[in-house]
PDBML (XML) file of the C-alpha atoms, coordinates in Angstrom:
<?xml version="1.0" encoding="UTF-8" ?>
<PDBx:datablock datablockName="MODEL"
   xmlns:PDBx="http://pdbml.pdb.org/schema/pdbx-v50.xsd"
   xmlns:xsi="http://www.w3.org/2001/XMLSchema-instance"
   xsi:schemaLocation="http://pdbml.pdb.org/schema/pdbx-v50.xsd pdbx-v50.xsd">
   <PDBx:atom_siteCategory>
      <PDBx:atom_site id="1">
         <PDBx:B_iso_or_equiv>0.00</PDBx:B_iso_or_equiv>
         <PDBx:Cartn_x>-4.197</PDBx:Cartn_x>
         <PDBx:Cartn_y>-7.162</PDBx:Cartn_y>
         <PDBx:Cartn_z>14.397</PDBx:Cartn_z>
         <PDBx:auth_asym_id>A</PDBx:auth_asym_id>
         <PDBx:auth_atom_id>CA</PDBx:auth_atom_id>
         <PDBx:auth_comp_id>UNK</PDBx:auth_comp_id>
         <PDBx:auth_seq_id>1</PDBx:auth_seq_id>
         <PDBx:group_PDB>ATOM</PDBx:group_PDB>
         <PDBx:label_alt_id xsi:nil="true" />
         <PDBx:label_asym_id>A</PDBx:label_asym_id>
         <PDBx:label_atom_id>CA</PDBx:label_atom_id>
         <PDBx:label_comp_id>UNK</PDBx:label_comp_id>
         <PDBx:label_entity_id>1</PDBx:label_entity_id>
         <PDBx:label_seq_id>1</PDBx:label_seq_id>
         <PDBx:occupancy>1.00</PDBx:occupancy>
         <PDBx:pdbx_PDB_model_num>1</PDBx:pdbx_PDB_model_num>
         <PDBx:type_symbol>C</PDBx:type_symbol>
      </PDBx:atom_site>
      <PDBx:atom_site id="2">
         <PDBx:B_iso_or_equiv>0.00</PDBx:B_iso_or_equiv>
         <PDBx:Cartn_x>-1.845</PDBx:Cartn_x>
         <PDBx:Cartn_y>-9.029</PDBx:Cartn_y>
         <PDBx:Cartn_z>11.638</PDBx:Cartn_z>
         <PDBx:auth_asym_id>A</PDBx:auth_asym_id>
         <PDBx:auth_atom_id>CA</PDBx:auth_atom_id>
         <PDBx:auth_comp_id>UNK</PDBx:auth_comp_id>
         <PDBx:auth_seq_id>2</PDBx:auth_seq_id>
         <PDBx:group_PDB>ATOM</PDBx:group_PDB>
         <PDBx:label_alt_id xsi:nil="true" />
         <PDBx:label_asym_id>A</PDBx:label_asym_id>
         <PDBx:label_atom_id>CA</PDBx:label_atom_id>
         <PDBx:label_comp_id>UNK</PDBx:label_comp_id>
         <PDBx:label_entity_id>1</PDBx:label_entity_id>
         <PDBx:label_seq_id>2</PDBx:label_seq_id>
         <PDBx:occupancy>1.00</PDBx:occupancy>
         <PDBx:pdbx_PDB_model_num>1</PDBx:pdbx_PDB_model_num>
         <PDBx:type_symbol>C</PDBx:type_symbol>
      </PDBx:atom_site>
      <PDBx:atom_site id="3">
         <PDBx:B_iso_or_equiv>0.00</PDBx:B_iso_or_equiv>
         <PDBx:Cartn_x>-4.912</PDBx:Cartn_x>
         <PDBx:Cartn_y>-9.559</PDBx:Cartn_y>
         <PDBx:Cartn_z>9.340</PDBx:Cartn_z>
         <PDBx:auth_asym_id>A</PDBx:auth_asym_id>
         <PDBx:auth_atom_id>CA</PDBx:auth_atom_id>
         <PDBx:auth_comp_id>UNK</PDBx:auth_comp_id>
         <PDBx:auth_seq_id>3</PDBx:auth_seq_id>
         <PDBx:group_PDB>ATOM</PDBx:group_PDB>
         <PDBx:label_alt_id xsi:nil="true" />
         <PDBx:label_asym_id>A</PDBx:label_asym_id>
         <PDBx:label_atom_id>CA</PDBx:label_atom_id>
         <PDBx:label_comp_id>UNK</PDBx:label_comp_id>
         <PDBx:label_entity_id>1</PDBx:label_entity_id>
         <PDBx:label_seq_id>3</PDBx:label_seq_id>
         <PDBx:occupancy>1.00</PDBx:occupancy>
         <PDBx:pdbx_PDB_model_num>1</PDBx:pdbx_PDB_model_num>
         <PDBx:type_symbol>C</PDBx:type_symbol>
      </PDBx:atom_site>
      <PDBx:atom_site id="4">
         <PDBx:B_iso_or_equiv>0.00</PDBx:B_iso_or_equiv>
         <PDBx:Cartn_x>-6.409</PDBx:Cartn_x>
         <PDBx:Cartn_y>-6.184</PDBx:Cartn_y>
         <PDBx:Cartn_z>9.823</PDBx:Cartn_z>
         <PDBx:auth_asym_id>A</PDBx:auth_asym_id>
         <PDBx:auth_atom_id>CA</PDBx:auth_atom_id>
         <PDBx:auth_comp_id>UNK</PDBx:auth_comp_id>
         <PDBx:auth_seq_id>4</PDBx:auth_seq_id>
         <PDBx:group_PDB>ATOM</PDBx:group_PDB>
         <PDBx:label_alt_id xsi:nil="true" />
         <PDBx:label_asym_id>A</PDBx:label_asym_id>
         <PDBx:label_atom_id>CA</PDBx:label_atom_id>
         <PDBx:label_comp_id>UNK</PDBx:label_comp_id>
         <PDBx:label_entity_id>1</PDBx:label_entity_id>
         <PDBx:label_seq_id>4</PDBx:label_seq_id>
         <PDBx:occupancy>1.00</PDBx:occupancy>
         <PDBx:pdbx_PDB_model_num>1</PDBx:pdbx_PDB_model_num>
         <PDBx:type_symbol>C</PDBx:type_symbol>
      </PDBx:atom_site>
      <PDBx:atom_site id="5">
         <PDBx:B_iso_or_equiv>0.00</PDBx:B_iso_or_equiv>
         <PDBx:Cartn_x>-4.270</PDBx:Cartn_x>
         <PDBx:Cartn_y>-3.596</PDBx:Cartn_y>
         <PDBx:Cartn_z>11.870</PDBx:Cartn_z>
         <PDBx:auth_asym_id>A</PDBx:auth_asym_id>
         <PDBx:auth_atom_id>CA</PDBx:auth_atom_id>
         <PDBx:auth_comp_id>UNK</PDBx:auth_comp_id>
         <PDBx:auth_seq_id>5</PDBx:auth_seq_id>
         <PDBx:group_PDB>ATOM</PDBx:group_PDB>
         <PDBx:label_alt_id xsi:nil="true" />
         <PDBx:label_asym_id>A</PDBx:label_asym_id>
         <PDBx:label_atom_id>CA</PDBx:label_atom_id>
         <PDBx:label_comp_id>UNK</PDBx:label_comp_id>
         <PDBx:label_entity_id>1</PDBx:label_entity_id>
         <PDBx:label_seq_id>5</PDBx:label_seq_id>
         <PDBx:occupancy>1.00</PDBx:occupancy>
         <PDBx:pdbx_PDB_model_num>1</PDBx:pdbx_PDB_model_num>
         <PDBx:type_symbol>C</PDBx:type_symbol>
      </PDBx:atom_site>
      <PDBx:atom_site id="6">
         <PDBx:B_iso_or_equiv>0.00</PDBx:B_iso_or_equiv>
         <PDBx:Cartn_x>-1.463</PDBx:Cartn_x>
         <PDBx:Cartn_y>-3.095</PDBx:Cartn_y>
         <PDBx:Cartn_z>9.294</PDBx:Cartn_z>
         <PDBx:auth_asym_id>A</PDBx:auth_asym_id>
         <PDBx:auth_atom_id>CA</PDBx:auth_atom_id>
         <PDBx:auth_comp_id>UNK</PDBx:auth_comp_id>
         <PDBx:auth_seq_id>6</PDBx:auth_seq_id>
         <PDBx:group_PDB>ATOM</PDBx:group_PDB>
         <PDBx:label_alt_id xsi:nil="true" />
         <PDBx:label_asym_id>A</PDBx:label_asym_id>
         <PDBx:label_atom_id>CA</PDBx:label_atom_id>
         <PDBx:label_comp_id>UNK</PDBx:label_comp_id>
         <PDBx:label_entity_id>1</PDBx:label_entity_id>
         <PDBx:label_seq_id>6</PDBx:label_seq_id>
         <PDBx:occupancy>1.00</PDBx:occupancy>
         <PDBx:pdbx_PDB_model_num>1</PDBx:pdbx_PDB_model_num>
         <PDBx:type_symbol>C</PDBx:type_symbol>
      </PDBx:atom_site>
      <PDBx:atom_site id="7">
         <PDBx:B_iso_or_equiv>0.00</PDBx:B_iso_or_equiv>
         <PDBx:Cartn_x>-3.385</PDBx:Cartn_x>
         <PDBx:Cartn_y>-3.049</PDBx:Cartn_y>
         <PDBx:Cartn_z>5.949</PDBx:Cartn_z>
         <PDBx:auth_asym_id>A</PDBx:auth_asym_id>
         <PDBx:auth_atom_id>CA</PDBx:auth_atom_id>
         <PDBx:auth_comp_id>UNK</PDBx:auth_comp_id>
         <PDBx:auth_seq_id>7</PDBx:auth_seq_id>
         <PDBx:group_PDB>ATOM</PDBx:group_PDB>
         <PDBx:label_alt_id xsi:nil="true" />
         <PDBx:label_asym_id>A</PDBx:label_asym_id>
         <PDBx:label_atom_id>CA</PDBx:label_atom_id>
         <PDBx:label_comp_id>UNK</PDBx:label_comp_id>
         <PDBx:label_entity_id>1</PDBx:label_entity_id>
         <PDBx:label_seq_id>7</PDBx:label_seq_id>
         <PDBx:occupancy>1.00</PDBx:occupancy>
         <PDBx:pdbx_PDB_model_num>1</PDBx:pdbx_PDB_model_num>
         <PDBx:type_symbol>C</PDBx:type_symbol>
      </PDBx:atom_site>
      <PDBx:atom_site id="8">
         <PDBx:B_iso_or_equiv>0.00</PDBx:B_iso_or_equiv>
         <PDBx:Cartn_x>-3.261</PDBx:Cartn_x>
         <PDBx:Cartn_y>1.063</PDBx:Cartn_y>
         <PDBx:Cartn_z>5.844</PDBx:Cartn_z>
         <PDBx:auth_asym_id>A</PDBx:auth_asym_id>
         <PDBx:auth_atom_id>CA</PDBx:auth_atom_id>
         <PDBx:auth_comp_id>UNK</PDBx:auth_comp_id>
         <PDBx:auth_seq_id>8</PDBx:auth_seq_id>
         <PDBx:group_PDB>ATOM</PDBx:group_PDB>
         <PDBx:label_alt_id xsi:nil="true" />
         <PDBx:label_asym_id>A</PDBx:label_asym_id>
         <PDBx:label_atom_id>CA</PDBx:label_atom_id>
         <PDBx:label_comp_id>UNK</PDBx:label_comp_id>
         <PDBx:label_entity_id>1</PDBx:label_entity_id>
         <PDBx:label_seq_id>8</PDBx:label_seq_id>
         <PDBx:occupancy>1.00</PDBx:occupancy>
         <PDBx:pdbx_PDB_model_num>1</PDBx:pdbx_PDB_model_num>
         <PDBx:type_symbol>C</PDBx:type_symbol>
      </PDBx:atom_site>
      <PDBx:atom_site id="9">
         <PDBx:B_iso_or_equiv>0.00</PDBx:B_iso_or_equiv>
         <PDBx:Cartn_x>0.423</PDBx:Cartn_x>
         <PDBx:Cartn_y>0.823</PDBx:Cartn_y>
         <PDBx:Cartn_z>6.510</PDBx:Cartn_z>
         <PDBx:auth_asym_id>A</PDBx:auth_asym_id>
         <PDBx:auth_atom_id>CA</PDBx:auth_atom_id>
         <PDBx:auth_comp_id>UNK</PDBx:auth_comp_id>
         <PDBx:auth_seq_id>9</PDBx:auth_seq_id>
         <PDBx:group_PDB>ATOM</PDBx:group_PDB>
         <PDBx:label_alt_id xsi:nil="true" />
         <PDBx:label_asym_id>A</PDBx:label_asym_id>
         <PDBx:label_atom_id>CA</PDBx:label_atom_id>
         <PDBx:label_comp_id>UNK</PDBx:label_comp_id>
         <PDBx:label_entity_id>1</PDBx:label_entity_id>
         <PDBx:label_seq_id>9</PDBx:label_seq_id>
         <PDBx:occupancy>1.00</PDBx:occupancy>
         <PDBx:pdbx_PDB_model_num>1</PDBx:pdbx_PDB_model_num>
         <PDBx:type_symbol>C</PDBx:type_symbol>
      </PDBx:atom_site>
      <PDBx:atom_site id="10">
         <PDBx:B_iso_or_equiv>0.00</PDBx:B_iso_or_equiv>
         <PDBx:Cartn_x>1.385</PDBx:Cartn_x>
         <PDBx:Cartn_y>-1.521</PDBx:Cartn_y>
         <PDBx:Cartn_z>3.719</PDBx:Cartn_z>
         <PDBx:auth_asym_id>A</PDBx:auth_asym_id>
         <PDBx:auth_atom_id>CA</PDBx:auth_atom_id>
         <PDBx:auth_comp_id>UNK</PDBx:auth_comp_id>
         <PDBx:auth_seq_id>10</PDBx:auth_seq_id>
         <PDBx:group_PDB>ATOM</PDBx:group_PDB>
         <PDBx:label_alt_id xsi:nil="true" />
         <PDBx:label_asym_id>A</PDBx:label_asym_id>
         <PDBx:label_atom_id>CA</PDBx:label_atom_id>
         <PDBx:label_comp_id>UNK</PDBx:label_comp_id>
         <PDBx:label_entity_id>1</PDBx:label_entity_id>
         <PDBx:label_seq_id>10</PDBx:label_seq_id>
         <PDBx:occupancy>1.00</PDBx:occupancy>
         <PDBx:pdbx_PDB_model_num>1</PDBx:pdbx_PDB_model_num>
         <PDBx:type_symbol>C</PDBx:type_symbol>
      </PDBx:atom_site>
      <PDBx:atom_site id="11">
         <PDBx:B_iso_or_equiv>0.00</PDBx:B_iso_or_equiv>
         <PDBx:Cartn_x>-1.335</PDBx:Cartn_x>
         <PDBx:Cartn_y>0.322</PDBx:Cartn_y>
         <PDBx:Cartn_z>1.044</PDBx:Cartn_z>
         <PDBx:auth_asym_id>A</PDBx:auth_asym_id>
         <PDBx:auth_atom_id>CA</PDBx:auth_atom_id>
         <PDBx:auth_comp_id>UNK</PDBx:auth_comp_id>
         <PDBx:auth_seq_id>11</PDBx:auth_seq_id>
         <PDBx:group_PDB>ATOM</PDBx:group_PDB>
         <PDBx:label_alt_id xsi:nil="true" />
         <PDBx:label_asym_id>A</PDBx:label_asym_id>
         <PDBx:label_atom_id>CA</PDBx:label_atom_id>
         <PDBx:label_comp_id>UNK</PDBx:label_comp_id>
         <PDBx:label_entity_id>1</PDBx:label_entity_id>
         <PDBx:label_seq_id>11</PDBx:label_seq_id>
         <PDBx:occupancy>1.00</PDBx:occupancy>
         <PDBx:pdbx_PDB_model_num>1</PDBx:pdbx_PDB_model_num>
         <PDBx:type_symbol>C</PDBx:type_symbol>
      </PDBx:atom_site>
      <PDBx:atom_site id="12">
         <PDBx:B_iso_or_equiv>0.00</PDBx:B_iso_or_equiv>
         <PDBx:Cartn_x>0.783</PDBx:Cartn_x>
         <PDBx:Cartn_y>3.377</PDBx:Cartn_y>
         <PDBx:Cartn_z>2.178</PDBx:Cartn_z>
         <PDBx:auth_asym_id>A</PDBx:auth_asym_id>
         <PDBx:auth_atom_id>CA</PDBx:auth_atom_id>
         <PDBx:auth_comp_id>UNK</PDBx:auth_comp_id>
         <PDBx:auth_seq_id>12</PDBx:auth_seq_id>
         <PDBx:group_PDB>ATOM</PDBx:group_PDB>
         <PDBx:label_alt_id xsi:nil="true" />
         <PDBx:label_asym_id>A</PDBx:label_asym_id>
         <PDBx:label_atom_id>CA</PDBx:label_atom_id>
         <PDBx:label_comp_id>UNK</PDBx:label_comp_id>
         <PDBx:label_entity_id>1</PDBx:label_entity_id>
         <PDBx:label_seq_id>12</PDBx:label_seq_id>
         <PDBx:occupancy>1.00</PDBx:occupancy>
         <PDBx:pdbx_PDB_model_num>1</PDBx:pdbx_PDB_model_num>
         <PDBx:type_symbol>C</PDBx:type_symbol>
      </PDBx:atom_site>
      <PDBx:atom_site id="13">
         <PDBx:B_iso_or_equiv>0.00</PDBx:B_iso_or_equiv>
         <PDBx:Cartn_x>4.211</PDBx:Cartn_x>
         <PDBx:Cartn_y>2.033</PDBx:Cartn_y>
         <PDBx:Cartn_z>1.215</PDBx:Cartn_z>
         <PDBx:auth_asym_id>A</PDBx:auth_asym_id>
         <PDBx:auth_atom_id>CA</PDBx:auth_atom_id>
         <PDBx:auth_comp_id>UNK</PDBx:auth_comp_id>
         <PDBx:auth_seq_id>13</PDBx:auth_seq_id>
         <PDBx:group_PDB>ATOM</PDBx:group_PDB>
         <PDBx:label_alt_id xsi:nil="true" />
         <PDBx:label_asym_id>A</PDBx:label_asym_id>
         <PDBx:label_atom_id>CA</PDBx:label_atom_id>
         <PDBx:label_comp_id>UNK</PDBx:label_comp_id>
         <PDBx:label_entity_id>1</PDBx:label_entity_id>
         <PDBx:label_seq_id>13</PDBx:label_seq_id>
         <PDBx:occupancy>1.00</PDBx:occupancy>
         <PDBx:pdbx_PDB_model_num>1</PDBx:pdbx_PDB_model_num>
         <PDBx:type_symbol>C</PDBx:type_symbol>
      </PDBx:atom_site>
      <PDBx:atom_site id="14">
         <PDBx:B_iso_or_equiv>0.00</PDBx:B_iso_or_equiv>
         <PDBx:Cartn_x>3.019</PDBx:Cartn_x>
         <PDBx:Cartn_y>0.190</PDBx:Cartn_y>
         <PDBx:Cartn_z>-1.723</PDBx:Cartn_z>
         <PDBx:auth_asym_id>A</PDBx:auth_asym_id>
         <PDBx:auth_atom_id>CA</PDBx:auth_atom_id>
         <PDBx:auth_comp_id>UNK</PDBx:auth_comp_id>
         <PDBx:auth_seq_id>14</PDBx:auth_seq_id>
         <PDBx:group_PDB>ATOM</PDBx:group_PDB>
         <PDBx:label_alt_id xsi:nil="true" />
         <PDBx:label_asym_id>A</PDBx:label_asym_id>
         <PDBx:label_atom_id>CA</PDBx:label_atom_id>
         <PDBx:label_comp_id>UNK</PDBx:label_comp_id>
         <PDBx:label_entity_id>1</PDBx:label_entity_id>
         <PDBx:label_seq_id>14</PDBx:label_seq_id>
         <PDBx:occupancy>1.00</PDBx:occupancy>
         <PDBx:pdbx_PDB_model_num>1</PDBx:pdbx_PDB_model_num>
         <PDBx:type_symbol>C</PDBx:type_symbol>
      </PDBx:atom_site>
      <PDBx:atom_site id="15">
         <PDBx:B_iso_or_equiv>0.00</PDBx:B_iso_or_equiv>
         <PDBx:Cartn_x>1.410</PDBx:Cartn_x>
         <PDBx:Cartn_y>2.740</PDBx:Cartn_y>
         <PDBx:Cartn_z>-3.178</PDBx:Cartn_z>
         <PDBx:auth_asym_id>A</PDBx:auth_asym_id>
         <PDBx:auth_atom_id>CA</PDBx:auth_atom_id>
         <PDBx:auth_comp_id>UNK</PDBx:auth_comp_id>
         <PDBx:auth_seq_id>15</PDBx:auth_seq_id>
         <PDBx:group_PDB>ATOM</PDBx:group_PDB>
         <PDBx:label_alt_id xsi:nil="true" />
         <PDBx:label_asym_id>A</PDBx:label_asym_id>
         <PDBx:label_atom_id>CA</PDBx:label_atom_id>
         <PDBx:label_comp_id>UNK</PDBx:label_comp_id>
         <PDBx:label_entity_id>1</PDBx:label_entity_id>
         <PDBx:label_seq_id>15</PDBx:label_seq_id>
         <PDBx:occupancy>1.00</PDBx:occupancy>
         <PDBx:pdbx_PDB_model_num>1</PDBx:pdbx_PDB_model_num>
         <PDBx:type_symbol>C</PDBx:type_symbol>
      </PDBx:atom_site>
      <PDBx:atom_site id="16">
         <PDBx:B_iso_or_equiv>0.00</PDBx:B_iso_or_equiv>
         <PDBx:Cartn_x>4.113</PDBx:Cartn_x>
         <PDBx:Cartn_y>5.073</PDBx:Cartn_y>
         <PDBx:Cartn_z>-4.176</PDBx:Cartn_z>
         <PDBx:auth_asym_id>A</PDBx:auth_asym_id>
         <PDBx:auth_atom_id>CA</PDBx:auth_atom_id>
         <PDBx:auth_comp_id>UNK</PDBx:auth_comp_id>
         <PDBx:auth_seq_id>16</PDBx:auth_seq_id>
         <PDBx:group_PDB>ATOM</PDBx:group_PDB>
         <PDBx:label_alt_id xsi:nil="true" />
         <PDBx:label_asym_id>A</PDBx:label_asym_id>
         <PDBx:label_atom_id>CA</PDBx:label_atom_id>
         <PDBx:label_comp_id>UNK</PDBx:label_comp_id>
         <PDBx:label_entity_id>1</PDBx:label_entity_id>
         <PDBx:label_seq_id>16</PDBx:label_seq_id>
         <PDBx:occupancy>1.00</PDBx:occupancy>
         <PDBx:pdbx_PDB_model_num>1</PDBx:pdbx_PDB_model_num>
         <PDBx:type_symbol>C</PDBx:type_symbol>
      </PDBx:atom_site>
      <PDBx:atom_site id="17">
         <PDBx:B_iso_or_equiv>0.00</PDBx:B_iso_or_equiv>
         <PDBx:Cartn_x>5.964</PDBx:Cartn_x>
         <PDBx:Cartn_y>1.527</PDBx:Cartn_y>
         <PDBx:Cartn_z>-5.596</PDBx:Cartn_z>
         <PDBx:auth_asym_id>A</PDBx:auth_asym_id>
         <PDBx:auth_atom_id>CA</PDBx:auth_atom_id>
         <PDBx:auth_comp_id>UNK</PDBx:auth_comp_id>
         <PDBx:auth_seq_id>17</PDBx:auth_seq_id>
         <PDBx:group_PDB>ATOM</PDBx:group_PDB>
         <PDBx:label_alt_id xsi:nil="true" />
         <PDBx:label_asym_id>A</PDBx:label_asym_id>
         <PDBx:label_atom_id>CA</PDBx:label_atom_id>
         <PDBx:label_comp_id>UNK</PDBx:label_comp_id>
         <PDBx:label_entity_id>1</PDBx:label_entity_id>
         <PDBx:label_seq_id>17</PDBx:label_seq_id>
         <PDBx:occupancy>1.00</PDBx:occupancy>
         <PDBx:pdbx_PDB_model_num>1</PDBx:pdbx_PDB_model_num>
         <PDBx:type_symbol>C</PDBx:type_symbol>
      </PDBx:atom_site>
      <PDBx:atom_site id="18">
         <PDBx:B_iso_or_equiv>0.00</PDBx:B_iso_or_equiv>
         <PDBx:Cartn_x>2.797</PDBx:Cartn_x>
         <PDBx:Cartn_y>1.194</PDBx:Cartn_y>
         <PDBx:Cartn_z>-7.559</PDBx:Cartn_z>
         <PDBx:auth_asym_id>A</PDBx:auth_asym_id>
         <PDBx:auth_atom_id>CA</PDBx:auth_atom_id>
         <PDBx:auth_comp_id>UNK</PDBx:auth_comp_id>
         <PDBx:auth_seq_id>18</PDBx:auth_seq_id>
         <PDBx:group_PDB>ATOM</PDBx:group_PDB>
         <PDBx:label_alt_id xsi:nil="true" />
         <PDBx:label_asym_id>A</PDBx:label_asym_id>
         <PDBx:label_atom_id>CA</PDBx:label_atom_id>
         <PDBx:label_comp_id>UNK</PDBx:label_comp_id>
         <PDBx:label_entity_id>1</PDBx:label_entity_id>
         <PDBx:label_seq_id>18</PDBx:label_seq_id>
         <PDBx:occupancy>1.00</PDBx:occupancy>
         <PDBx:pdbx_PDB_model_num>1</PDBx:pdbx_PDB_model_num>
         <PDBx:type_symbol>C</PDBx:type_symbol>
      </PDBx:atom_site>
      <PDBx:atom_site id="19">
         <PDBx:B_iso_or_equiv>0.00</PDBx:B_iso_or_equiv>
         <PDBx:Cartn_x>2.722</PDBx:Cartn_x>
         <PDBx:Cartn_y>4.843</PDBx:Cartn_y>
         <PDBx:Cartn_z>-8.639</PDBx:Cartn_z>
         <PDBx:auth_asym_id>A</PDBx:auth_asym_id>
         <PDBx:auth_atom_id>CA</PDBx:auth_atom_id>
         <PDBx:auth_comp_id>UNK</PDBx:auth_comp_id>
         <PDBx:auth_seq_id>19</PDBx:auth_seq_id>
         <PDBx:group_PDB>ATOM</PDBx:group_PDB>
         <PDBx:label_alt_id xsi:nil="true" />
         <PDBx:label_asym_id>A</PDBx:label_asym_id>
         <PDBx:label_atom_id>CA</PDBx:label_atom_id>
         <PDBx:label_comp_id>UNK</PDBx:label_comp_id>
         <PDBx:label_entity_id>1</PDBx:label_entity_id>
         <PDBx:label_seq_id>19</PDBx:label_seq_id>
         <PDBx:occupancy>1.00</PDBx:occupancy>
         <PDBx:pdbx_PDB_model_num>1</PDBx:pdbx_PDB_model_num>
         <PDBx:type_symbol>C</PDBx:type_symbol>
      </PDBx:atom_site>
      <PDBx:atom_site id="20">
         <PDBx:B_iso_or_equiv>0.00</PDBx:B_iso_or_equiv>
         <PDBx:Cartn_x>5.986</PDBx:Cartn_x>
         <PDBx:Cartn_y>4.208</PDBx:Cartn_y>
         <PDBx:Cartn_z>-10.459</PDBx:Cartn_z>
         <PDBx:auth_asym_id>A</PDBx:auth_asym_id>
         <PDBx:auth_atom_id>CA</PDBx:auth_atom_id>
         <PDBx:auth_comp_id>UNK</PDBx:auth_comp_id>
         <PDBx:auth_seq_id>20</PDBx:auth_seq_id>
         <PDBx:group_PDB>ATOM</PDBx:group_PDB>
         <PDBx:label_alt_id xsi:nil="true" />
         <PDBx:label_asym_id>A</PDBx:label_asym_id>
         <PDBx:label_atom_id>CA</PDBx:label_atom_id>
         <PDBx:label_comp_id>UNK</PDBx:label_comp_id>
         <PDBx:label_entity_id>1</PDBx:label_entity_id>
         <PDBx:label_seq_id>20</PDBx:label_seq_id>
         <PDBx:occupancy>1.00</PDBx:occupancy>
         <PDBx:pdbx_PDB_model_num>1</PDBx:pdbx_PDB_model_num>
         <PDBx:type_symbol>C</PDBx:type_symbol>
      </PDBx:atom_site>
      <PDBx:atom_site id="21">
         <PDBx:B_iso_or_equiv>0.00</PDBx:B_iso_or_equiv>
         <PDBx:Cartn_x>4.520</PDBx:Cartn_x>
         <PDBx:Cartn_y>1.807</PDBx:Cartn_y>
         <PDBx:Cartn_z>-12.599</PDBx:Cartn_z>
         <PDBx:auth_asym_id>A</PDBx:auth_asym_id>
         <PDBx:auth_atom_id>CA</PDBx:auth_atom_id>
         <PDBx:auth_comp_id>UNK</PDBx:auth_comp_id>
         <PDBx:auth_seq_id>21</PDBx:auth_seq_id>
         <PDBx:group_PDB>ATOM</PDBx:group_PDB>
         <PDBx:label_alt_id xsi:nil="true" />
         <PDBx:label_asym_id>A</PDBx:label_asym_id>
         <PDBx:label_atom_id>CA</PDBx:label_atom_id>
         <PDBx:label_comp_id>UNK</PDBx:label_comp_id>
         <PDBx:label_entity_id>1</PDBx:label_entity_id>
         <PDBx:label_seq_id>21</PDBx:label_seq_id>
         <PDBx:occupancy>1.00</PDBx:occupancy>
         <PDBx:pdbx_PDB_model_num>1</PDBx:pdbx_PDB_model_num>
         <PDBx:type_symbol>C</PDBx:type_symbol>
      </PDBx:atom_site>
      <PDBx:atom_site id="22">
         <PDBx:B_iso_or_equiv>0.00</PDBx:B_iso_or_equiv>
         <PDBx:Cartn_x>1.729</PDBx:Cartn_x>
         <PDBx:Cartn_y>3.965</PDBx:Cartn_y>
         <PDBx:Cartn_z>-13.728</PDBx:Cartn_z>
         <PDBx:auth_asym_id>A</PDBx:auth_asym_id>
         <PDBx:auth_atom_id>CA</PDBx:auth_atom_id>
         <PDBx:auth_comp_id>UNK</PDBx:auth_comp_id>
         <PDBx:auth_seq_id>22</PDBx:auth_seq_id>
         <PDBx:group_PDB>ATOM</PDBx:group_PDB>
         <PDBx:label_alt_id xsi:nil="true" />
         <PDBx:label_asym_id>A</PDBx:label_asym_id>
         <PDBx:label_atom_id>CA</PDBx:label_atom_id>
         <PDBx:label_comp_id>UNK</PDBx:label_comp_id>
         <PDBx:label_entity_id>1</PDBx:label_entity_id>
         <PDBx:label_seq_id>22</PDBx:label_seq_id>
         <PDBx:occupancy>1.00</PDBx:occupancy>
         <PDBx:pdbx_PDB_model_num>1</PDBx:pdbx_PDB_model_num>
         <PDBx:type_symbol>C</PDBx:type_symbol>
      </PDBx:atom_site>
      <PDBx:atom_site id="23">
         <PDBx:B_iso_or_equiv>0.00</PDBx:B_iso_or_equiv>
         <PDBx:Cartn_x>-1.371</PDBx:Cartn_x>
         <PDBx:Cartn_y>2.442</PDBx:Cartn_y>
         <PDBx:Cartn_z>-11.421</PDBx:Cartn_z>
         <PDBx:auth_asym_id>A</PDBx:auth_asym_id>
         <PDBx:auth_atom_id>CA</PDBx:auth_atom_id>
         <PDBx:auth_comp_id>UNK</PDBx:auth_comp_id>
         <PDBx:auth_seq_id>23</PDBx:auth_seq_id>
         <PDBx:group_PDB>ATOM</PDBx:group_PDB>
         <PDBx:label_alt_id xsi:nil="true" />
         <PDBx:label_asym_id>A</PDBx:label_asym_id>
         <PDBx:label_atom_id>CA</PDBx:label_atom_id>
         <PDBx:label_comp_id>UNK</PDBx:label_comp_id>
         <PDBx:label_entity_id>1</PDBx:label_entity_id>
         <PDBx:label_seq_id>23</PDBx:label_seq_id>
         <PDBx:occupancy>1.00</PDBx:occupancy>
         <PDBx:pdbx_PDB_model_num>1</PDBx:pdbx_PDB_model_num>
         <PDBx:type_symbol>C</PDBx:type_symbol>
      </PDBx:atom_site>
      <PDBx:atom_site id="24">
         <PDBx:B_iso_or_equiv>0.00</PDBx:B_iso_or_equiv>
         <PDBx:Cartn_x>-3.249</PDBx:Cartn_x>
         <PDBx:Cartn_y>4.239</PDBx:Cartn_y>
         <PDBx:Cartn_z>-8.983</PDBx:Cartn_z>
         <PDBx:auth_asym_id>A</PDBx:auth_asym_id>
         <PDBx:auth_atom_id>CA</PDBx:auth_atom_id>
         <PDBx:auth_comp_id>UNK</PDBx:auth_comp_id>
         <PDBx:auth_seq_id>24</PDBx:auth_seq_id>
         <PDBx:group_PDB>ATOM</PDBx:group_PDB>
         <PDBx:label_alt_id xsi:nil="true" />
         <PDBx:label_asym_id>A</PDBx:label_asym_id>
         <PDBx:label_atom_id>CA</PDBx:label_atom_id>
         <PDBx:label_comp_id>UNK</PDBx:label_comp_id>
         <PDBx:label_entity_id>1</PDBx:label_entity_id>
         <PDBx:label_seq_id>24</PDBx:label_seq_id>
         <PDBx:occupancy>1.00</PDBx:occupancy>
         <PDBx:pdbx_PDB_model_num>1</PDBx:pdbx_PDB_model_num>
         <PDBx:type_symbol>C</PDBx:type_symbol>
      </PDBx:atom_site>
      <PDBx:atom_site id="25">
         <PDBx:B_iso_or_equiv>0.00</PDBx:B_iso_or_equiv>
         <PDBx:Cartn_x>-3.366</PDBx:Cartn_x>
         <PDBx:Cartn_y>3.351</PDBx:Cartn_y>
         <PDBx:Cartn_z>-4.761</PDBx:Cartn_z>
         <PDBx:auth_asym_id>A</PDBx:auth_asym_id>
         <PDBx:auth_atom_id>CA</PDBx:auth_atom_id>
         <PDBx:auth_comp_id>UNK</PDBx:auth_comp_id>
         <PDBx:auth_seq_id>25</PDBx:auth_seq_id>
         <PDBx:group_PDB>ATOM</PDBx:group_PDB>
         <PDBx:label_alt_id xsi:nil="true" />
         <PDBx:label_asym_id>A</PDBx:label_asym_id>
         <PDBx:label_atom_id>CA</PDBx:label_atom_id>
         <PDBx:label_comp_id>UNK</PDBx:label_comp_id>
         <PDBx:label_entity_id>1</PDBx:label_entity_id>
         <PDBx:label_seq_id>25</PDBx:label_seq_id>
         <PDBx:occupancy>1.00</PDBx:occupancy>
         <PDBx:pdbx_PDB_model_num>1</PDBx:pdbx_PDB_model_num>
         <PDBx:type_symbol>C</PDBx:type_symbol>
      </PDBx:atom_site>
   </PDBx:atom_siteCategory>
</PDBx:datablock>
């Protein structure tokens, strides 16, 4: 569950954090 369960939650709020830099999610 801490390897694997949270993954889509953390791509979720890194991705807009990522988006401000110019990359894609």
């Amino acid at each position: 569950t801490t390897e694997l369960g949270t993954d889509s939650w953390i791509t979720d709020l890194m991705t807009p954090e990522m988006a401000k830099v110019g990359f894609q999610g």
